[in-house]
N, C-alpha and C. Protein backbone atom coordinates (compact mmCIF):
# COMPACT_ATOMS: atom_id res chain seq x y z
N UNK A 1 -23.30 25.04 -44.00
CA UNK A 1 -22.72 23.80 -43.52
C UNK A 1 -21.34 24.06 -42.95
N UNK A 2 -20.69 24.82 -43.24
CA UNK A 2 -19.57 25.61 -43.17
C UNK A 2 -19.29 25.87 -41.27
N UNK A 3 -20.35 26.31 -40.71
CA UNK A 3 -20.49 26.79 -39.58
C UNK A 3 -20.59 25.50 -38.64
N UNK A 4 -21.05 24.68 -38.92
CA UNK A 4 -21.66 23.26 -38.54
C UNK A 4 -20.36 22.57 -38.44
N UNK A 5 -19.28 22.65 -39.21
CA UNK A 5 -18.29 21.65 -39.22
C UNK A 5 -17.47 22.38 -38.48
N UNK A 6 -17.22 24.12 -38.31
CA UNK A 6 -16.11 24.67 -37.51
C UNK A 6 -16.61 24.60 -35.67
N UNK A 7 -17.98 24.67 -35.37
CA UNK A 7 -18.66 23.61 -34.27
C UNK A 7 -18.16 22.82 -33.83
N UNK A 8 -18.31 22.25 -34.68
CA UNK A 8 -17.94 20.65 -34.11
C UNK A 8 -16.17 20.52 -34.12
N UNK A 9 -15.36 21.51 -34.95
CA UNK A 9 -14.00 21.34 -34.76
C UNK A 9 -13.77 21.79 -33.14
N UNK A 10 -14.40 23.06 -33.05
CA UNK A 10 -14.21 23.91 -31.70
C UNK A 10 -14.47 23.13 -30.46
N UNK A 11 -15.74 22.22 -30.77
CA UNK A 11 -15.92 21.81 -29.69
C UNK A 11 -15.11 20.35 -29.70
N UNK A 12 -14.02 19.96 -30.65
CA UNK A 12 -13.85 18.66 -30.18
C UNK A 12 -12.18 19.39 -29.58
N UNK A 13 -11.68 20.47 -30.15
CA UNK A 13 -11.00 21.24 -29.54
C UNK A 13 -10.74 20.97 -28.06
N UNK A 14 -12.34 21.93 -27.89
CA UNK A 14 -11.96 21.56 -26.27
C UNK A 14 -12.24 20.27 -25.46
N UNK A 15 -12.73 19.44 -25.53
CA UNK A 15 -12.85 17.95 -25.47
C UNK A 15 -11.33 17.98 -25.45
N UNK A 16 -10.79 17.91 -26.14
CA UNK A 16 -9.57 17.64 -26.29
C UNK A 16 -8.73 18.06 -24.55
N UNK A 17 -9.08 19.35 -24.88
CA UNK A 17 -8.08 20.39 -23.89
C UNK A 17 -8.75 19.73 -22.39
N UNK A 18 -9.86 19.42 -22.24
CA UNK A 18 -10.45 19.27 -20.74
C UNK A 18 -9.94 18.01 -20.74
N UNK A 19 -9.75 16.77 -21.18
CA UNK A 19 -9.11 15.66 -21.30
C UNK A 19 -7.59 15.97 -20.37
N UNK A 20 -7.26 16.35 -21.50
CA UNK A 20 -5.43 17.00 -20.87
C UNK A 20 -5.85 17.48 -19.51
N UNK A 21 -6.38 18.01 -19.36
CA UNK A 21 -6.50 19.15 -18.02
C UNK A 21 -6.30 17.96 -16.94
N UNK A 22 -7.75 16.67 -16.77
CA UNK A 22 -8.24 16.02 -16.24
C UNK A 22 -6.64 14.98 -16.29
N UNK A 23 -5.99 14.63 -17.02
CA UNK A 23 -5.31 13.96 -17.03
C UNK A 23 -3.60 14.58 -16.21
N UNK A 24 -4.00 15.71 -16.17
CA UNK A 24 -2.76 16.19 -15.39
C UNK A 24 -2.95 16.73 -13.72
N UNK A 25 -4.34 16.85 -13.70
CA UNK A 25 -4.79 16.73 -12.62
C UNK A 25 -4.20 15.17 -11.69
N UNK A 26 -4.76 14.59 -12.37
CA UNK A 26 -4.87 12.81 -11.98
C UNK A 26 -3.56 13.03 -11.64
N UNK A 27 -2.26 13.28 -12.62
CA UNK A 27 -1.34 12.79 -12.19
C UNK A 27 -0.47 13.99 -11.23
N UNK A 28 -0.88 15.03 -10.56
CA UNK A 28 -0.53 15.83 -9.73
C UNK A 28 -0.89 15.04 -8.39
N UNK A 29 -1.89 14.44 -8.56
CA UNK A 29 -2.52 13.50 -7.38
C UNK A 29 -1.85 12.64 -6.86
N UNK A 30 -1.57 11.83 -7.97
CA UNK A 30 -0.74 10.68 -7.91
C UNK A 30 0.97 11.13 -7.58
N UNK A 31 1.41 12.47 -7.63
CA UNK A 31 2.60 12.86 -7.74
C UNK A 31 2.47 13.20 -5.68
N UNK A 32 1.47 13.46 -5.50
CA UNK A 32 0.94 14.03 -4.20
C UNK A 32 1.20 12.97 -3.01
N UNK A 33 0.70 11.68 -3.58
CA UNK A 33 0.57 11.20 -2.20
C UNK A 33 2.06 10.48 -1.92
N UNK A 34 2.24 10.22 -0.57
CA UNK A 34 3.20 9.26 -0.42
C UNK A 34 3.90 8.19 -0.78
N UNK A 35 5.00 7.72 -0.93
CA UNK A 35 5.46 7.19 -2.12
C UNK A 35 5.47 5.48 -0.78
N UNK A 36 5.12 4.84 -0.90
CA UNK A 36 4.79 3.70 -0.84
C UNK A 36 5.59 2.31 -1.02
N UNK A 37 6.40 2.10 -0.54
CA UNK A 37 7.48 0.61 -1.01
C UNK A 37 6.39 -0.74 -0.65
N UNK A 38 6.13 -1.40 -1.67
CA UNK A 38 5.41 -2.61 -1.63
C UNK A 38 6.08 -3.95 -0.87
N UNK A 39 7.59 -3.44 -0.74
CA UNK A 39 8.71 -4.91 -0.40
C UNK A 39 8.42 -4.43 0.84
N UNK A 40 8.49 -3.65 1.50
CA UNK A 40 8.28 -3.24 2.82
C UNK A 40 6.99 -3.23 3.55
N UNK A 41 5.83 -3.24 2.99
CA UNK A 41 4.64 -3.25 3.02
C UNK A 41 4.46 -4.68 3.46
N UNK A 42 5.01 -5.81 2.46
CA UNK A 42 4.67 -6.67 2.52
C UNK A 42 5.67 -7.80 3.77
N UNK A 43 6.84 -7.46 3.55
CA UNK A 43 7.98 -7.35 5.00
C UNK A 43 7.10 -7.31 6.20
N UNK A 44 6.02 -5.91 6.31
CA UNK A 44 5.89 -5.58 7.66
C UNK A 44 4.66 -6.68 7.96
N UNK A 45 3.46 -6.64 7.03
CA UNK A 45 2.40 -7.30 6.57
C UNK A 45 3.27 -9.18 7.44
N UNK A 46 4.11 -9.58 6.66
CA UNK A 46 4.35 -10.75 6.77
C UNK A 46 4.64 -11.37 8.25
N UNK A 47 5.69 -10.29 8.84
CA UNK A 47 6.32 -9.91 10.43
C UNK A 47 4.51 -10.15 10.98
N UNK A 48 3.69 -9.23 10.81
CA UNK A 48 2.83 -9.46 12.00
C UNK A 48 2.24 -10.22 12.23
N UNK A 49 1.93 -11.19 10.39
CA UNK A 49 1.19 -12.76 10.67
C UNK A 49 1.96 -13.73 11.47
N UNK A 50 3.23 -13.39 11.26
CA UNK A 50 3.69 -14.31 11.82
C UNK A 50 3.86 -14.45 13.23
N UNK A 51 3.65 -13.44 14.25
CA UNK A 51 3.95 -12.68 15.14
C UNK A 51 2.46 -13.44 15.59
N UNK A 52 1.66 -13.07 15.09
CA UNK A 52 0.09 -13.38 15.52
C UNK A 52 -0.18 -14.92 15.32
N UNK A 53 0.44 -15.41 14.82
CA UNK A 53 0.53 -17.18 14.58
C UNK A 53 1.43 -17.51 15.95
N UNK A 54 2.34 -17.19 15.80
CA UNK A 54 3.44 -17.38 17.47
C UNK A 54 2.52 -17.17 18.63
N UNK A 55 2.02 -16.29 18.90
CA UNK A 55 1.40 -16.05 19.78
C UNK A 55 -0.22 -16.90 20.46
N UNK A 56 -0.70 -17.27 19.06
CA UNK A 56 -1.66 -18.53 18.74
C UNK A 56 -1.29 -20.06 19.81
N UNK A 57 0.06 -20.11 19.15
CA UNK A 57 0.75 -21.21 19.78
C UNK A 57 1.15 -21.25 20.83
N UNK A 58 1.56 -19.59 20.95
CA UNK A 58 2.01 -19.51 22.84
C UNK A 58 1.04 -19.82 23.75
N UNK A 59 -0.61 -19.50 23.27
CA UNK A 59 -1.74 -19.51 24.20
C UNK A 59 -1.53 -21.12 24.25
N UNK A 60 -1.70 -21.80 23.42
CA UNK A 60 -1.79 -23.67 23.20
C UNK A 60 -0.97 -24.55 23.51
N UNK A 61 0.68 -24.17 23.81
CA UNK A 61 1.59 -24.65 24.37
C UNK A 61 2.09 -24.73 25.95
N UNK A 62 1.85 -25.88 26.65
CA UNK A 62 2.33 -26.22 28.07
C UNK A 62 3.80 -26.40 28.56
N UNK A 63 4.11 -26.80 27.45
CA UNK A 63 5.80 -27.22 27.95
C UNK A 63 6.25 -26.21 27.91
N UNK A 64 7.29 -26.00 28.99
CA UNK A 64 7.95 -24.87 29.06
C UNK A 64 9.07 -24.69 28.40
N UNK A 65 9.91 -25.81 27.61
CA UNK A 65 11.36 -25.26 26.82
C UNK A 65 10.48 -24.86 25.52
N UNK A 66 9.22 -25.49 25.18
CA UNK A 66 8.56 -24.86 23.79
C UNK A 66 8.06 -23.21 24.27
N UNK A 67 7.29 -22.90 25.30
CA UNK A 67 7.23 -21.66 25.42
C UNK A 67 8.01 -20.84 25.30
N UNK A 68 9.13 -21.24 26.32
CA UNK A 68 10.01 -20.09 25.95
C UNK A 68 10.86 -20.10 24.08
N UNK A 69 10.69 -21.10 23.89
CA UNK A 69 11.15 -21.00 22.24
C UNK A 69 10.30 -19.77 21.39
N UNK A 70 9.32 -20.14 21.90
CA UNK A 70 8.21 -19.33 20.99
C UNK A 70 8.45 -17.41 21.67
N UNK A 71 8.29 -17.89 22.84
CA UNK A 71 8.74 -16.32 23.40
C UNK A 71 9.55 -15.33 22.97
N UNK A 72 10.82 -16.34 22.86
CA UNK A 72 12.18 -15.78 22.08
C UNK A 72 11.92 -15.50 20.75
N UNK A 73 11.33 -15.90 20.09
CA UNK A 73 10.71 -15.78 18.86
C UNK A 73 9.84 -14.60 18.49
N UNK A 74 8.61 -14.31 19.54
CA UNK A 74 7.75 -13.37 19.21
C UNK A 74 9.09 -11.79 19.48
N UNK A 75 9.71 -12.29 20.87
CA UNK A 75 10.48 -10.82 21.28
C UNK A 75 10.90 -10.74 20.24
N UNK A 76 12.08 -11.52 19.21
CA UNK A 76 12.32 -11.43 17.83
C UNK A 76 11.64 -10.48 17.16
N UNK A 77 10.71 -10.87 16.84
CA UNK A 77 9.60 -9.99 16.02
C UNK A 77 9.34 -8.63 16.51
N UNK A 78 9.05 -8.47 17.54
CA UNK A 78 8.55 -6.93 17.86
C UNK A 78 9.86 -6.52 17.70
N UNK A 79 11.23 -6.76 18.36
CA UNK A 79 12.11 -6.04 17.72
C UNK A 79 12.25 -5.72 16.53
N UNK A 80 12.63 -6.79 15.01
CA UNK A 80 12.03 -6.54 13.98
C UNK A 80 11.08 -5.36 13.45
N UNK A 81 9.97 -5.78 13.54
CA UNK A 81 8.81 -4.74 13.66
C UNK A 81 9.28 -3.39 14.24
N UNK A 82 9.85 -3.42 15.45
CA UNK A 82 10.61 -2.31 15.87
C UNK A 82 11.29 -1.73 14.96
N UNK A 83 11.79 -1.97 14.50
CA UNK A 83 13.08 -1.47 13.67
C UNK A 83 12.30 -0.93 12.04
N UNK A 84 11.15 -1.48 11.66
CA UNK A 84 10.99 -1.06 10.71
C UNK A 84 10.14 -0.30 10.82
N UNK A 85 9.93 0.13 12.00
CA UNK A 85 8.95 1.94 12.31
C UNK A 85 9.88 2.69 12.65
């Protein structure tokens, strides 16, 4: 019985060790990729809806002091947008 229980120690041993392994793997991965700002993500994300809503309105708008409002507005934005590439 003796043999049976040092088995099962050995093998939870390595269970053990491949765990660790797998878990430092993961985080070499995670150390790997590009580091990601979410405020900026969501900054740029926000800029283009809005950009794409302006432009919605530019197609639907006749008057011309509202066009050009909106115009001035989108150029706004791509500068913006500009700036954060």
């Amino acid at each position: 019985m003796g043999d049976a229980a040092e088995g099962l120690i050995d093998a939870d041993a390595r269970l053990q060790e491949r765990m660790e392994e797998l878990e430092e793997s993961r985080k070499a991965a995670r150390d790997r990729r590009p580091k990601v700002d979410p405020e900026r993500v969501r900054a740029f994300e926000s800029l283009r809806l809005a950009r794409t809503e302006l432009q919605r309105q530019l197609d639907a708008t006749a008057h011309p002091a509202r066009r050009e409002q909106i115009t001035q507005a989108v150029a706004e934005i791509d500068r913006r947008l500009a700036a954060m590439n």
